[in-house]
Protein backbone atom coordinates (compact mmCIF):
# COMPACT_ATOMS: atom_id res chain seq x y z
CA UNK A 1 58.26 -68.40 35.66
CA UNK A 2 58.84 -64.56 36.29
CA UNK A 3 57.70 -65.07 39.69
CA UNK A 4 60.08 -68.07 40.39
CA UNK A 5 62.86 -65.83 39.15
CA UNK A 6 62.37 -62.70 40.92
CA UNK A 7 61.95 -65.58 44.53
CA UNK A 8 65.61 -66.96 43.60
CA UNK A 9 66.85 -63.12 43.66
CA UNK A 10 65.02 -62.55 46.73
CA UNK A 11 67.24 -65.76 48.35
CA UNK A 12 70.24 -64.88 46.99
CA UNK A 13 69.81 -61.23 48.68
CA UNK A 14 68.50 -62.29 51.69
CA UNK A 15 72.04 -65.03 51.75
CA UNK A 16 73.87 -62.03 52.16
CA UNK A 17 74.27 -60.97 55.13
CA UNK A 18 72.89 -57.35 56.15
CA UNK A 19 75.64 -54.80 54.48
CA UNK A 20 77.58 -57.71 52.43
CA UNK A 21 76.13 -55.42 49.22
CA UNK A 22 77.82 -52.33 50.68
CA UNK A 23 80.72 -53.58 51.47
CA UNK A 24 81.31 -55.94 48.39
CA UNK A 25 80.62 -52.91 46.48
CA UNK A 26 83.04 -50.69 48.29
CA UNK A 27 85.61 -53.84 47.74
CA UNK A 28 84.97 -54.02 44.08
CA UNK A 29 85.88 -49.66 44.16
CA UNK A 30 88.86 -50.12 45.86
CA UNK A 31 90.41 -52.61 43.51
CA UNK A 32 89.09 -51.23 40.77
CA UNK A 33 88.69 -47.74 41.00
CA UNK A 34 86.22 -45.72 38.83
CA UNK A 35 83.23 -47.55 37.29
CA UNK A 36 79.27 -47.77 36.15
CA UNK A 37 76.83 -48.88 37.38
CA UNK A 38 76.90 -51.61 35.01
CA UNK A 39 80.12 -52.38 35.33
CA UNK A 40 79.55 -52.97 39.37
CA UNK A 41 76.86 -54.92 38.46
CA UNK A 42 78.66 -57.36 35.89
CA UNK A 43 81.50 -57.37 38.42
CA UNK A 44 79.38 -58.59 41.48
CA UNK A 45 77.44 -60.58 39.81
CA UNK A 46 80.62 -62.24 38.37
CA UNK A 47 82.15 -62.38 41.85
CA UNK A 48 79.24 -63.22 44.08
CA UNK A 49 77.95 -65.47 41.57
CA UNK A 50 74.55 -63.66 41.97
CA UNK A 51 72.25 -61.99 39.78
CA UNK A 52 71.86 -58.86 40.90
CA UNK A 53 69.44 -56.16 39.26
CA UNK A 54 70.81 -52.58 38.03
CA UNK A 55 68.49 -50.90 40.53
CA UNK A 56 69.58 -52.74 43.25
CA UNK A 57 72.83 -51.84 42.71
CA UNK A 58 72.33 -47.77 41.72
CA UNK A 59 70.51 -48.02 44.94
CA UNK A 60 73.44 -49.64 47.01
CA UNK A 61 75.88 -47.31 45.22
CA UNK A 62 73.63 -44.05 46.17
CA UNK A 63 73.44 -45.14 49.51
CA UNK A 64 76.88 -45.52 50.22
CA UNK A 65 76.95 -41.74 48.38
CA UNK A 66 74.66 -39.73 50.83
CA UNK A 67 76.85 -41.84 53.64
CA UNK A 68 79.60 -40.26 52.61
CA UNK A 69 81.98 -43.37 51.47
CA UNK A 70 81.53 -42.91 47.47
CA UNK A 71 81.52 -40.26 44.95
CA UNK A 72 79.78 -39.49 41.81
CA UNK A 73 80.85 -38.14 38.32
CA UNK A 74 79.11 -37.21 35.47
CA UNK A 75 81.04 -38.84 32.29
CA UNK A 76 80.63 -35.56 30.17
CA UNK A 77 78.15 -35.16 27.50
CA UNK A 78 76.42 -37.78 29.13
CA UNK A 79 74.15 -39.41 31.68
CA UNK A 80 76.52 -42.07 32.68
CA UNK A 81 77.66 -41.87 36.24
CA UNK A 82 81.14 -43.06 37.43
CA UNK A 83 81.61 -44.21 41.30
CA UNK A 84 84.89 -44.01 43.48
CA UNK A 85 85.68 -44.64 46.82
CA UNK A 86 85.91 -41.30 49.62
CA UNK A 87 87.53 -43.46 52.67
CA UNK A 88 90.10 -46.33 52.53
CA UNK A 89 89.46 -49.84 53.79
CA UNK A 90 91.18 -49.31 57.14
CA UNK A 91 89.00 -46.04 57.88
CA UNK A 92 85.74 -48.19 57.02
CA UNK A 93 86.79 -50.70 59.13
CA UNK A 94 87.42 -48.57 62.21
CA UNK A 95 84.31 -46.91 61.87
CA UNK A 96 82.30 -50.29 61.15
CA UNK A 97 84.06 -51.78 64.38
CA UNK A 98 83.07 -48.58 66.81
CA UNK A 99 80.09 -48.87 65.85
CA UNK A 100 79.11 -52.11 66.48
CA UNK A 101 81.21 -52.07 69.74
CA UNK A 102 79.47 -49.02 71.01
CA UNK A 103 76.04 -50.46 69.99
CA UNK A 104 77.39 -53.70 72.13
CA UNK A 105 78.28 -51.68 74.93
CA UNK A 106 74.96 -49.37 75.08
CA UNK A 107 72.34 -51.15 74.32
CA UNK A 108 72.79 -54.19 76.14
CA UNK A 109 70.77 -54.35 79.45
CA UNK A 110 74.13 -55.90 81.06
CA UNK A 111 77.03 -55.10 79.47
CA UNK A 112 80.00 -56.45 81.37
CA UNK A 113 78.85 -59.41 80.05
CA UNK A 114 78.55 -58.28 76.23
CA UNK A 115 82.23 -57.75 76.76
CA UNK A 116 83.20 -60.91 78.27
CA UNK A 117 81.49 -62.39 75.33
CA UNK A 118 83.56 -60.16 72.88
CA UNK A 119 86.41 -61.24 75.09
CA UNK A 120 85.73 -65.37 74.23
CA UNK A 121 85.40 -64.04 70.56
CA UNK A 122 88.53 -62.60 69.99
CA UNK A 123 89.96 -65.48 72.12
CA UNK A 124 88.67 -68.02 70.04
CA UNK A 125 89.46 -66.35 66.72
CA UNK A 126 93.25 -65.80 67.95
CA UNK A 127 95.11 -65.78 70.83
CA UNK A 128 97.86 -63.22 69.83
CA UNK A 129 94.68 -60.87 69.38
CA UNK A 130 93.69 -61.45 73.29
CA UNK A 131 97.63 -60.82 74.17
CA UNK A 132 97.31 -57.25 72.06
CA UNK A 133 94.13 -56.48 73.37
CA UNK A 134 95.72 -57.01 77.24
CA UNK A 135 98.32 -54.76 76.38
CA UNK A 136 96.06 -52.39 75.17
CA UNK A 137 94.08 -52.49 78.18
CA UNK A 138 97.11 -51.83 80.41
CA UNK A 139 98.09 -49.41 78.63
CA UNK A 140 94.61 -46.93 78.52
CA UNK A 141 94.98 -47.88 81.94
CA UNK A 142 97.94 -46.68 82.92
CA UNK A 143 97.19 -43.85 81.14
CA UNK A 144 94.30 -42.64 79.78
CA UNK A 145 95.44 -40.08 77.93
CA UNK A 146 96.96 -42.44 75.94
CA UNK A 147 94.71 -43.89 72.64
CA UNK A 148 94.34 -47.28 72.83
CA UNK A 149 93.88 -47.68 69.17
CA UNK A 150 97.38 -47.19 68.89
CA UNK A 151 97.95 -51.25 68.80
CA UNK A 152 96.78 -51.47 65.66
CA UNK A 153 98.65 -48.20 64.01
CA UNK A 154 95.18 -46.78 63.68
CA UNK A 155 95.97 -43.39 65.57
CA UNK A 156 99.33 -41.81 64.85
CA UNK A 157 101.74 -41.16 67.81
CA UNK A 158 101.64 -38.34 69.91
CA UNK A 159 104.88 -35.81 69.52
CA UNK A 160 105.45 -36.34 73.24
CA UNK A 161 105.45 -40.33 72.79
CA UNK A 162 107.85 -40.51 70.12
């Protein structure tokens, strides 16, 4: 019985795919702001219809700690730690998305066609996307000096653009 139970945890982590945890937790922060441990976990479990273990979740939230993306309190007088978010969604985002782009781009043994591929992707997911991502292109360029990154608001304007 115990053993059947801790397999059906082991499939419902291994649905998830790699970092869901992370960034469910992170999602759960920034709606809710400052909480447990327990209260992530009754909130997860509640959302992701999962039943996830304390430890695995004081180890997701420590994680996300030493990256730099959460931050720890001591509730005074006792042991009870309260979590917050350090970034906003949009800054995780970025970072996620450079870094998985840059991993795409170096570590492929051809990767002209790593980017046609991300190319069909953001073709297929929308077109408007593939227009803004043209424009962006003609615009770094044109002039490289310029950031890209602009199209989405990511990067404030330059004094001399504005």
């Amino acid at each position: 019985m115990l053993l059947e139970m801790a397999e059906d945890t082991r499939q419902q982590r291994l649905s998830l795919p790699p970092g869901t945890l992370r960034w469910e937790t992170m999602s759960l922060l920034w709606s809710s702001g400052e909480n447990t441990v327990w209260e992530v976990v009754d909130k997860l479990n509640q959302k992701l219809n999962l039943s996830l273990h304390y430890t695995t979740v004081a180890s997701t939230l420590t994680k996300l700690c030493s990256m730099g993306l959460v931050v720890r309190s001591r509730e005074p007088g006792t042991n009870t730690f309260r979590y917050s978010p350090l970034v906003l969604p949009q800054e995780l985002e970025k970072g996620m998305t450079k870094a998985a782009v840059r991993t795409l781009l170096t570590t492929s043994d051809n990767p002209e066609a790593a980017l046609s591929f991300l190319v069909d992707l953001i073709g297929e997911a929308d077109g408007k996307l593939l227009t803004a991502l043209k424009s962006a292109i003609d615009a770094a360029v044109t002039d490289r000096d310029l950031p890209a990154s602009r199209l989405r608001g990511i990067l404030p304007r330059r004094k001399s653009e504005q």
